[in-house]
C-alpha atoms as a PDB file:
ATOM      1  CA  UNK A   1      15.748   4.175 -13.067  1.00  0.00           C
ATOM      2  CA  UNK A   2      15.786   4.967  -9.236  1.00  0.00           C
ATOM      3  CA  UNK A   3      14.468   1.578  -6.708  1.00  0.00           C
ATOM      4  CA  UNK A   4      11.717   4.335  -5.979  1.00  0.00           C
ATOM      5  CA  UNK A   5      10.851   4.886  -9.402  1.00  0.00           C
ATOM      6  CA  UNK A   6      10.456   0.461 -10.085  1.00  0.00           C
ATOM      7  CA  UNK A   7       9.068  -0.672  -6.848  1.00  0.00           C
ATOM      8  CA  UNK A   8       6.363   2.372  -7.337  1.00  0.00           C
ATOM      9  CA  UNK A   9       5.096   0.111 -10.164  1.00  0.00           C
ATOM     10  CA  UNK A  10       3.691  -2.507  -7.323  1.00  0.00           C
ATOM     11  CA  UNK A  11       1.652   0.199  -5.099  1.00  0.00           C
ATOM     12  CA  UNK A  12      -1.271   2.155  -5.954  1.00  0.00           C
ATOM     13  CA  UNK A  13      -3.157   4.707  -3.760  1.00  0.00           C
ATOM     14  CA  UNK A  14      -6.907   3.102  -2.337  1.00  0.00           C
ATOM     15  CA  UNK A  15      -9.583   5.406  -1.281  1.00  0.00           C
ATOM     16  CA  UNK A  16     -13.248   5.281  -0.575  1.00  0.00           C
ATOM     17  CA  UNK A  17     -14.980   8.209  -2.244  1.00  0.00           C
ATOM     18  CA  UNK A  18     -17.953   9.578  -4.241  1.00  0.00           C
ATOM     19  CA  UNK A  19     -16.837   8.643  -7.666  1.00  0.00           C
ATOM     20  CA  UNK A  20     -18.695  11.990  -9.314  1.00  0.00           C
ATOM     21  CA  UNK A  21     -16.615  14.195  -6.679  1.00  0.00           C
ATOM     22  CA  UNK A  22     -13.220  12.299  -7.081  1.00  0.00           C
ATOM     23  CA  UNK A  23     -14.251  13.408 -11.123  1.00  0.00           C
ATOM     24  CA  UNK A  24     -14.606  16.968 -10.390  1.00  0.00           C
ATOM     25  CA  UNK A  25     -12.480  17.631  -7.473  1.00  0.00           C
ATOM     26  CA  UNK A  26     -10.008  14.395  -6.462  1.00  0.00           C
ATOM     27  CA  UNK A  27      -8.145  16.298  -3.461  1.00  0.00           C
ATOM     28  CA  UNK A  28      -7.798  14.767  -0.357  1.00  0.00           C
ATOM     29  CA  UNK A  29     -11.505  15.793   0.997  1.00  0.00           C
ATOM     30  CA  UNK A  30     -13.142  14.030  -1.508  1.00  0.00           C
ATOM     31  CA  UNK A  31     -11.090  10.867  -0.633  1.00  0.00           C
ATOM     32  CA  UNK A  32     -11.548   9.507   3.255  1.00  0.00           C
ATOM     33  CA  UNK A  33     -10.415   5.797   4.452  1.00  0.00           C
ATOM     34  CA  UNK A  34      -7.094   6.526   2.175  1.00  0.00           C
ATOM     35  CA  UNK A  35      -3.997   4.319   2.393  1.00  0.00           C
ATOM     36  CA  UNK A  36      -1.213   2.220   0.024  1.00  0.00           C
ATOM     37  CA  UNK A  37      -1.952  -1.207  -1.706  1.00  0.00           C
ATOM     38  CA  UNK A  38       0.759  -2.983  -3.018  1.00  0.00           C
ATOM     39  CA  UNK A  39       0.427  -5.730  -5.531  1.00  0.00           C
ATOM     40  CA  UNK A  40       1.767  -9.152  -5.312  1.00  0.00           C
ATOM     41  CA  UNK A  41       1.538 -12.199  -7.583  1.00  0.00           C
ATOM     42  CA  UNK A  42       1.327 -15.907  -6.239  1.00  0.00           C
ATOM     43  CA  UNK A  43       0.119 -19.377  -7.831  1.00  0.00           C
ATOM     44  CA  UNK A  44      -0.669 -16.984 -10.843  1.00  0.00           C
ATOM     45  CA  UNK A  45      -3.088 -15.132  -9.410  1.00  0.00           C
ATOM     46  CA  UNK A  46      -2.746 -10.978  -8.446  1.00  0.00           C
ATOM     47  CA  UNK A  47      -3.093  -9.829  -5.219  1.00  0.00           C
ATOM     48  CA  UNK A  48      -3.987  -6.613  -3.749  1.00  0.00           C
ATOM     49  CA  UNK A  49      -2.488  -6.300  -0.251  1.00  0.00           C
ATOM     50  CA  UNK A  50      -3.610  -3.297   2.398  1.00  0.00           C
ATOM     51  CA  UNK A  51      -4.369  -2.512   6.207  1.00  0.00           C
ATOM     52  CA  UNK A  52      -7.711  -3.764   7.338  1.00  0.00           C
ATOM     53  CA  UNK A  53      -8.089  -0.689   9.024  1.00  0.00           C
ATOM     54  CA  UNK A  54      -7.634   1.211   5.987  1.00  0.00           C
ATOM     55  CA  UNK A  55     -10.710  -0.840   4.216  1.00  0.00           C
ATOM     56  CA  UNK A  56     -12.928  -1.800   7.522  1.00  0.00           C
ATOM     57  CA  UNK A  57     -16.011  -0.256   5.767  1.00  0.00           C
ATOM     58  CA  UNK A  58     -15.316  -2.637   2.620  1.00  0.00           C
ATOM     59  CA  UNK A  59     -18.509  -4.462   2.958  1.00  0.00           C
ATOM     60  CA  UNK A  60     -20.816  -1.255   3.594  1.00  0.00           C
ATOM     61  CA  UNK A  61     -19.700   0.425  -0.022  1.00  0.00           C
ATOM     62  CA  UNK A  62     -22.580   2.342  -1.490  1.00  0.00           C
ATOM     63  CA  UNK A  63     -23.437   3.621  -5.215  1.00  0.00           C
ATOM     64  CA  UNK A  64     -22.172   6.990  -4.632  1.00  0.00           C
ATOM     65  CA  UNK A  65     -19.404   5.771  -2.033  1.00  0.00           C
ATOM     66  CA  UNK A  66     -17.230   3.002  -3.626  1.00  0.00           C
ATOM     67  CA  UNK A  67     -13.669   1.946  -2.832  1.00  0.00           C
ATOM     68  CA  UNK A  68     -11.465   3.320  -5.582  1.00  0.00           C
ATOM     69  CA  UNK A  69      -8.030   2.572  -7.109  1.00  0.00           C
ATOM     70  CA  UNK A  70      -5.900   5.060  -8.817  1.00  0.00           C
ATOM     71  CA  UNK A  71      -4.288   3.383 -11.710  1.00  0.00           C
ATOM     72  CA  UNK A  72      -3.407   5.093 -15.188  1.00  0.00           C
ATOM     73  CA  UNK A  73      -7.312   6.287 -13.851  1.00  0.00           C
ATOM     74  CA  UNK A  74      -9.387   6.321 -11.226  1.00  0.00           C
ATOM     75  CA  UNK A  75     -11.521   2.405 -11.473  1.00  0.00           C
ATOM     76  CA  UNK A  76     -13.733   1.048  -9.018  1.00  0.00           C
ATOM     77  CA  UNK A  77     -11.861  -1.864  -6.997  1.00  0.00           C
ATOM     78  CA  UNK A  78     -11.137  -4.620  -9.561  1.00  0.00           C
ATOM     79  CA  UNK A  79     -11.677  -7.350  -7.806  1.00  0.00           C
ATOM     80  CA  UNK A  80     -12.920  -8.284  -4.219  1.00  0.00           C
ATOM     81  CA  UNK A  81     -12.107  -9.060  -0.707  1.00  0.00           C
ATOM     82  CA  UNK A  82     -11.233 -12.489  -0.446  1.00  0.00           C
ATOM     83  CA  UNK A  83      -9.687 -12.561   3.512  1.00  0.00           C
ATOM     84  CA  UNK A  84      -9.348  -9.846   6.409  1.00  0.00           C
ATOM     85  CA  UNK A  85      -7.577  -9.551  10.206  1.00  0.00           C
ATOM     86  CA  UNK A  86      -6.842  -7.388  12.868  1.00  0.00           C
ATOM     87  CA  UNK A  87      -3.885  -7.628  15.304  1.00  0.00           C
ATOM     88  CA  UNK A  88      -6.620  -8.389  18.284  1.00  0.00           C
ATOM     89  CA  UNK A  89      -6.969 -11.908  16.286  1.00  0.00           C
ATOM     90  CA  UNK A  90      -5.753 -14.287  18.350  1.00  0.00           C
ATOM     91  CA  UNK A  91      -5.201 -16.974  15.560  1.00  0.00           C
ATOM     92  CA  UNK A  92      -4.000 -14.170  12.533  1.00  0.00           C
ATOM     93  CA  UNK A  93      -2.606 -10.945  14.590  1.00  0.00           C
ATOM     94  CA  UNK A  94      -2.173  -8.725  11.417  1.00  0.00           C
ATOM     95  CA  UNK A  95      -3.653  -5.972  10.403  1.00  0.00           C
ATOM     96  CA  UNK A  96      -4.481  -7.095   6.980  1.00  0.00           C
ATOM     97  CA  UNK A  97      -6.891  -7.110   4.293  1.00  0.00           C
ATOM     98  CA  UNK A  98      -6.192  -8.940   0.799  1.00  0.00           C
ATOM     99  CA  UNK A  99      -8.533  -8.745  -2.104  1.00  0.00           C
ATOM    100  CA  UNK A 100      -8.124 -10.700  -4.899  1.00  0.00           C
ATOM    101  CA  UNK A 101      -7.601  -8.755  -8.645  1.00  0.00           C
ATOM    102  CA  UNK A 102      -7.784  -8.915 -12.175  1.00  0.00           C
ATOM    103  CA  UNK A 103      -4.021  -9.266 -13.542  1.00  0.00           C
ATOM    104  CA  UNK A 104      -5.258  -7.976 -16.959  1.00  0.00           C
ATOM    105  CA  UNK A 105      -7.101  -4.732 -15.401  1.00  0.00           C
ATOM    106  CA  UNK A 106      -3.579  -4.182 -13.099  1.00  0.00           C
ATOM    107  CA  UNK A 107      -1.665  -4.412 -15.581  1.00  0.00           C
ATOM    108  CA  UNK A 108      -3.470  -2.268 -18.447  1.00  0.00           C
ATOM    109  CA  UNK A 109      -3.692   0.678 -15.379  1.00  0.00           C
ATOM    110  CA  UNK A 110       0.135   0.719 -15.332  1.00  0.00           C
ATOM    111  CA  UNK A 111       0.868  -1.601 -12.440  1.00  0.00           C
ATOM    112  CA  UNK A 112       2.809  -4.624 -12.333  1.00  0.00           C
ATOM    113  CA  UNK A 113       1.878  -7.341  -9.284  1.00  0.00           C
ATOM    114  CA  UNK A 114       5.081  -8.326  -7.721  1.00  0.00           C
ATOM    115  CA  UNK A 115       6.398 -12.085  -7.551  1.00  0.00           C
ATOM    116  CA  UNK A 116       6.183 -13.544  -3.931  1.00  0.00           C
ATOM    117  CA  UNK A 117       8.846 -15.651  -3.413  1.00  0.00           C
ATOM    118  CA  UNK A 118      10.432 -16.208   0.252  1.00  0.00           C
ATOM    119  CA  UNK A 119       8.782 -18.714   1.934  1.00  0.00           C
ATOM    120  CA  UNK A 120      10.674 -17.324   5.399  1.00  0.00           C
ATOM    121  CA  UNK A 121      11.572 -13.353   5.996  1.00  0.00           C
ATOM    122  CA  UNK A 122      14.913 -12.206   4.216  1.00  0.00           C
ATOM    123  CA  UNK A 123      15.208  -9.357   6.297  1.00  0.00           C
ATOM    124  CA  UNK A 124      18.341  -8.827   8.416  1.00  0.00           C
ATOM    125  CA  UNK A 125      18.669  -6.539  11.474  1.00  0.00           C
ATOM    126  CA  UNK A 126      20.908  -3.872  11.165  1.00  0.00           C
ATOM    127  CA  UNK A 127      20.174  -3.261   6.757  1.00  0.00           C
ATOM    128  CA  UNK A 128      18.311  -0.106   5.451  1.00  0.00           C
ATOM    129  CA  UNK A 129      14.976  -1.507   3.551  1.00  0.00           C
ATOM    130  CA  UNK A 130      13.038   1.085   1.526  1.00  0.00           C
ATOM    131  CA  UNK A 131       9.646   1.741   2.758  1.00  0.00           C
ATOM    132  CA  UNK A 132       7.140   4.214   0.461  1.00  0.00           C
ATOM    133  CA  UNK A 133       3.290   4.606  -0.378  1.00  0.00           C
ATOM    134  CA  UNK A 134       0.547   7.667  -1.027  1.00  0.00           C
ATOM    135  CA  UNK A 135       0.146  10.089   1.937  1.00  0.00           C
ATOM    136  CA  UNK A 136      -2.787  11.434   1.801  1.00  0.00           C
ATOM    137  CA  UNK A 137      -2.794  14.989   3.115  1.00  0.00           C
ATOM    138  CA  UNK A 138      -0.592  15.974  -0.437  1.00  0.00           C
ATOM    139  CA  UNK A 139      -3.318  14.621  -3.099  1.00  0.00           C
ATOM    140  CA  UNK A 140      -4.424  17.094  -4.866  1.00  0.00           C
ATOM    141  CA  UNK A 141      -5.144  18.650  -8.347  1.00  0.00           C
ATOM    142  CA  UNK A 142      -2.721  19.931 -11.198  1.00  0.00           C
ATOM    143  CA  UNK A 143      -5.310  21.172 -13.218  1.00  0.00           C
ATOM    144  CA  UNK A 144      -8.218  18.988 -14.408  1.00  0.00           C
ATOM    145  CA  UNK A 145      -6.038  15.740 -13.222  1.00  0.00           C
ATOM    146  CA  UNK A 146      -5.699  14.099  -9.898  1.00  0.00           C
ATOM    147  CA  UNK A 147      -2.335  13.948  -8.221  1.00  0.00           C
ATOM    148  CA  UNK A 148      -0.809  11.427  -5.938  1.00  0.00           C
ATOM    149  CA  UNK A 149       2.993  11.938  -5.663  1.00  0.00           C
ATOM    150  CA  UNK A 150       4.626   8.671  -3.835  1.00  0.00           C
ATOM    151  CA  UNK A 151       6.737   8.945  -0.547  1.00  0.00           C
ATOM    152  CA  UNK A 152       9.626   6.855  -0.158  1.00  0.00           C
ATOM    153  CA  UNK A 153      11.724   6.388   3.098  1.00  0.00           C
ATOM    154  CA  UNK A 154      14.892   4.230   3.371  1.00  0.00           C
ATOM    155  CA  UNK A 155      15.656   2.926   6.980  1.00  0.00           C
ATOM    156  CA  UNK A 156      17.330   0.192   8.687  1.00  0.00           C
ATOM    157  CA  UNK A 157      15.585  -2.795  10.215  1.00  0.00           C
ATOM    158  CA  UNK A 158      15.969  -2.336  14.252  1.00  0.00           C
ATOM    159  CA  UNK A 159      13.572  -5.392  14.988  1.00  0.00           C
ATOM    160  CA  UNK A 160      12.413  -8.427  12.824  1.00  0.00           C
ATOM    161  CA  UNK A 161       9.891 -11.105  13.390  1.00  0.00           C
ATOM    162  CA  UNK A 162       7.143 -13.089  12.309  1.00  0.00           C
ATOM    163  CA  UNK A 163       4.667 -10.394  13.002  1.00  0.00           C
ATOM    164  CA  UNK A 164       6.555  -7.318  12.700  1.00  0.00           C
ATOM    165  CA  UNK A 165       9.230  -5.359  10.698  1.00  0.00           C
ATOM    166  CA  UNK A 166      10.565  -2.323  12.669  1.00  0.00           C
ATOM    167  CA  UNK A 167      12.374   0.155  11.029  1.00  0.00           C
ATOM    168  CA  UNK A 168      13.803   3.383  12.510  1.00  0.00           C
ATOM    169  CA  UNK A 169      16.445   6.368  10.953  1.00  0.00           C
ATOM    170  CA  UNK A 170      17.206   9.873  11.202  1.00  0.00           C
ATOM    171  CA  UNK A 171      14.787  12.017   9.729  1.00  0.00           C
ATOM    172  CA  UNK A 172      17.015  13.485   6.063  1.00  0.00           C
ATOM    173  CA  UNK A 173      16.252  17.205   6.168  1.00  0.00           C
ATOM    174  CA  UNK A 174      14.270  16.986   2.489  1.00  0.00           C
ATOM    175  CA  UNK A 175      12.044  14.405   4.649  1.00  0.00           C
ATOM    176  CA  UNK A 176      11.412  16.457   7.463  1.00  0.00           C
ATOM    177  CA  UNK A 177       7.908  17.167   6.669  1.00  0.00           C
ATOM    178  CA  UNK A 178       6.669  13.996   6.246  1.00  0.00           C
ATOM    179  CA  UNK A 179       3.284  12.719   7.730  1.00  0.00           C
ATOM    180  CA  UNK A 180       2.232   9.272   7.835  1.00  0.00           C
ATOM    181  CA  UNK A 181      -1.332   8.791   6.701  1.00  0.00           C
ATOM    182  CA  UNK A 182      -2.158   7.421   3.621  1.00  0.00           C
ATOM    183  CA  UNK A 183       0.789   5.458   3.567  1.00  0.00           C
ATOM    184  CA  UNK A 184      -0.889   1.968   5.247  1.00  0.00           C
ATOM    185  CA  UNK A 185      -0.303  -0.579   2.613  1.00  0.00           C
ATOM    186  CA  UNK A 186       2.563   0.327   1.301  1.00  0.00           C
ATOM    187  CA  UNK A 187       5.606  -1.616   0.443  1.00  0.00           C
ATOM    188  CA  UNK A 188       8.965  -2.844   2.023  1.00  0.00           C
ATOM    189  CA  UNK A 189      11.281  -3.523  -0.366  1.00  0.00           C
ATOM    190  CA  UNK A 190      14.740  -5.720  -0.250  1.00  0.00           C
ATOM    191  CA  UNK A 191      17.033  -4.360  -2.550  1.00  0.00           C
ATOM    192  CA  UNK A 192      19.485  -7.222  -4.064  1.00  0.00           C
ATOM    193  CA  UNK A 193      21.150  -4.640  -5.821  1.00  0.00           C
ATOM    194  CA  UNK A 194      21.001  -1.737  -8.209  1.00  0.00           C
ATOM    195  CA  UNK A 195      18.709  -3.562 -10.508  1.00  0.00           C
ATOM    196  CA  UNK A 196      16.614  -5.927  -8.803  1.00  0.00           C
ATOM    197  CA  UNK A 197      14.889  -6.375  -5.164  1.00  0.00           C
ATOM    198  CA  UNK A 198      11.622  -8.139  -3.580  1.00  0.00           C
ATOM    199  CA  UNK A 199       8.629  -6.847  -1.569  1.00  0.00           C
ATOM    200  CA  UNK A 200       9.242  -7.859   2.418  1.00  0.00           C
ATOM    201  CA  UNK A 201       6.399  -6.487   3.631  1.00  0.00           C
ATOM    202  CA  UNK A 202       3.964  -3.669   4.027  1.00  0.00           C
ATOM    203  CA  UNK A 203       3.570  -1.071   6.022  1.00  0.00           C
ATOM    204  CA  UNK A 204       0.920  -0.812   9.094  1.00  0.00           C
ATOM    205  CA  UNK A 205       1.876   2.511  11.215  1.00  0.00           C
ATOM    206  CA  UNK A 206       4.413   5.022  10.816  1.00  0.00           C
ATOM    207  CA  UNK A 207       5.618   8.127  13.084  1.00  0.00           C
ATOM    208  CA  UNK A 208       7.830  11.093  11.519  1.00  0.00           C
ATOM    209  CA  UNK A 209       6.876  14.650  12.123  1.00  0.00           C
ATOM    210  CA  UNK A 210       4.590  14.843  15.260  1.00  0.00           C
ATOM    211  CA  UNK A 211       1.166  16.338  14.241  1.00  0.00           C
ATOM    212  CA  UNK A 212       1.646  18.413  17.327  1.00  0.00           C
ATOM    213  CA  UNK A 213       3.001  21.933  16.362  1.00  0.00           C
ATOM    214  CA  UNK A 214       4.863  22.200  19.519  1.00  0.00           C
ATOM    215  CA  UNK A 215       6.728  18.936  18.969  1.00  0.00           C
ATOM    216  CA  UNK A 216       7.423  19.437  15.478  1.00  0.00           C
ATOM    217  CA  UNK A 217      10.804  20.800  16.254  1.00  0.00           C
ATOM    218  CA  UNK A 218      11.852  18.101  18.493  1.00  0.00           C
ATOM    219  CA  UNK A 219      11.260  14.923  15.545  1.00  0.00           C
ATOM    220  CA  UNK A 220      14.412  13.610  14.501  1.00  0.00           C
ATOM    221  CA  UNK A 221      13.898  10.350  13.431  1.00  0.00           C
ATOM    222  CA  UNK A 222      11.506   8.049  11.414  1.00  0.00           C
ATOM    223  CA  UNK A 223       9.584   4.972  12.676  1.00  0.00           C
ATOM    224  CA  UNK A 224       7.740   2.610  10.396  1.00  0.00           C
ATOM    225  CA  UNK A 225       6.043  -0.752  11.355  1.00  0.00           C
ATOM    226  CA  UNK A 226       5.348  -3.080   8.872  1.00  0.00           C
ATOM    227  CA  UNK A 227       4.225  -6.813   8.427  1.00  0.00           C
ATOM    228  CA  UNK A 228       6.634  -9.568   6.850  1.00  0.00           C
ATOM    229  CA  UNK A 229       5.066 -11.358   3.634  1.00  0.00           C
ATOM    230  CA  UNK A 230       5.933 -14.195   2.392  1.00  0.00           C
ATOM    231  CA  UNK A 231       4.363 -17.263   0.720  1.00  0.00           C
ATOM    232  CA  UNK A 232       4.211 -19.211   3.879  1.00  0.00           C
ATOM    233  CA  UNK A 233       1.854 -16.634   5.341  1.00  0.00           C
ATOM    234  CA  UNK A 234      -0.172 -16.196   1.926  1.00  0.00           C
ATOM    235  CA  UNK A 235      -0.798 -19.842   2.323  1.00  0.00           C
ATOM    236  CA  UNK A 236      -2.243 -19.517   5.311  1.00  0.00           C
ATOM    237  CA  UNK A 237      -4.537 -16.873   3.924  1.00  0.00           C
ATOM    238  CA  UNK A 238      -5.072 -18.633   1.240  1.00  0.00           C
ATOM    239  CA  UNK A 239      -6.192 -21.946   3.274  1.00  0.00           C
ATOM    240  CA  UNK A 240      -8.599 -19.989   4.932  1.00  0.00           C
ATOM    241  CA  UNK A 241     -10.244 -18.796   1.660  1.00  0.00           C
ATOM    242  CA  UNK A 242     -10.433 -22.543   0.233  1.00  0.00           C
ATOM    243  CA  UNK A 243     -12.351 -23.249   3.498  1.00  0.00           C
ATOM    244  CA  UNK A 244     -14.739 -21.490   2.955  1.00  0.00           C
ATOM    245  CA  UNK A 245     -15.157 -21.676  -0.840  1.00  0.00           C
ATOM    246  CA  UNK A 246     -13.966 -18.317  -1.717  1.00  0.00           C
ATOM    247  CA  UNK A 247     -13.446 -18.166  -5.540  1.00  0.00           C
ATOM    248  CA  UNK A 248      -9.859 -16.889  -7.056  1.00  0.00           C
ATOM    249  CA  UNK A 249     -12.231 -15.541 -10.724  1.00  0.00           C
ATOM    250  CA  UNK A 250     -12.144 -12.461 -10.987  1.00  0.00           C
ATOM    251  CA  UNK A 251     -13.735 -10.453 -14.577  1.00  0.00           C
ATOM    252  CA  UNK A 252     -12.004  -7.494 -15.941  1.00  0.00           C
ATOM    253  CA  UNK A 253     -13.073  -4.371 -15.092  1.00  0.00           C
ATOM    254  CA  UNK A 254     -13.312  -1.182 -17.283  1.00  0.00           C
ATOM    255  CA  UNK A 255     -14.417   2.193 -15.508  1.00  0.00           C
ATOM    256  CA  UNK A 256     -12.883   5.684 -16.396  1.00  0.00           C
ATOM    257  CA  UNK A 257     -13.339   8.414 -13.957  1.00  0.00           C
ATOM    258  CA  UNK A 258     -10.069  11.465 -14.573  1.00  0.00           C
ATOM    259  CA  UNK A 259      -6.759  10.592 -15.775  1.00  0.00           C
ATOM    260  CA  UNK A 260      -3.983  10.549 -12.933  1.00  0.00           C
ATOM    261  CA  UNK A 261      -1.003  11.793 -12.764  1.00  0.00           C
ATOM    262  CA  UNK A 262       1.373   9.936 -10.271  1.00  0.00           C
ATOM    263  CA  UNK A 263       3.904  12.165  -8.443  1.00  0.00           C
ATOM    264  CA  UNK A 264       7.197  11.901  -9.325  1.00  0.00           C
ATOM    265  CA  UNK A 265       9.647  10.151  -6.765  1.00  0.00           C
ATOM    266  CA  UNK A 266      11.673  11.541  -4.810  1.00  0.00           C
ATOM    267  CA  UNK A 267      15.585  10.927  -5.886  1.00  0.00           C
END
């Protein structure tokens, strides 16, 4: 098995939709505010990680415009926002929102949450780190199922601190195409070796092939931006939550829309 093909078992696509549309069309139309959230476990409790600019219209969710996971299917968020920030925060400058999951209803969709486990950044200047989420511009259809193939870029870490993960390569040619939205949310990954690694961070921007079609020729490399996570900062986070009496229960949650079918990775 590929790093790509293990760590892919952490992220999920997120999307807010109309559920009947996403059941009877799913491409990318159907599926504004679209981005990566990766999965984390910490003091036994699962954790959905993404951009809060990715889910700023959480709190305004409608019948027939919900935010949406894409598991084994298509559910209804399991679970609910339990903390949110924006880089303008003085006190918190991340753009971050973390919602608090069922395990069970993870797991049964096919997902695994990740183990959190550095309480300070691993990552070293100067070593590649995998990067990869869900664009959104290649969702689709294959027939009567939903598609989502995964992206996955390795680069090296140019910059590290506490608020930011830069990484930065040449473009590989099979890459060349690649455009960056969807892919907020998304994982960093430390590998350890062939067979085991940790989630870093995730990702907040990205820049590869200019959306310009005159400047299309001229990108050569990859950027993307991420934000270091580690248990020190989900303490924080999770602090703030006790303060104000924010509950970690969360029920199962059963809701079929179309079965998926998750895009292979790319080798």
């Amino acid at each position: 098995m590929t790093l790509t093909a293990a760590a892919k078992m952490h992220i999920a696509p997120i999307f807010r939709a109309d559920p009947v549309k996403v059941m009877f069309h799913g491409t990318s139309e159907q599926m504004p505010n679209q981005g990566t959230m990766t999965f984390v476990e910490y003091k036994g409790h699962c954790f959905g990680i993404t951009n809060q600019h990715v889910t700023q219209d959480f709190k305004r969710v409608t019948a027939n415009h919900a935010f949406m996971l894409a598991l084994k299917t298509h559910i209804p968020m399991p679970g609910r926002l339990i903390f949110s920030s924006t880089r303008s925060n003085i006190d918190f400058p991340y753009d971050v929102a973390i919602f608090i999951l069922n395990g069970d209803t993870v797991r049964a969709g096919g997902k695994v949450p990740a183990p959190l486990i550095h309480s300070s950044s691993p990552i070293v200047e100067g070593e590649k780190y995998l990067a990869l989420g869900y664009p959104g511009h290649i969702r689709g259809r294959v027939g009567d199922k939903s598609s989502h193939p995964i992206y996955d870029i390795t680069a090296t870490c140019r910059s590290i601190s506490d608020r930011v993960i830069v990484l930065q390569d040449d473009i590989p040619p099979a890459k060349s195409v690649m455009r960056f939205g969807g892919i907020s949310g998304g994982a960093i990954i430390a590998p350890s070796d062939a067979n085991d690694y940790t989630i870093v961070g995730i990702i907040f921007e990205g820049r590869g092939q200019h959306e310009d079609v005159e400047e299309r020729t001229s990108a050569t490399d990859i950027w993307v931006y991420g934000i270091p996570i580690t248990t020190t900062w989900m303490d924080r986070i999770l602090s703030d939550a006790e303060s104000r009496n924010v509950s970690l229960d969360v029920r199962p949650r059963q809701f079929k829309l179309n079965v998926l079918v998750d895009g292979e990775p790319d080798q």
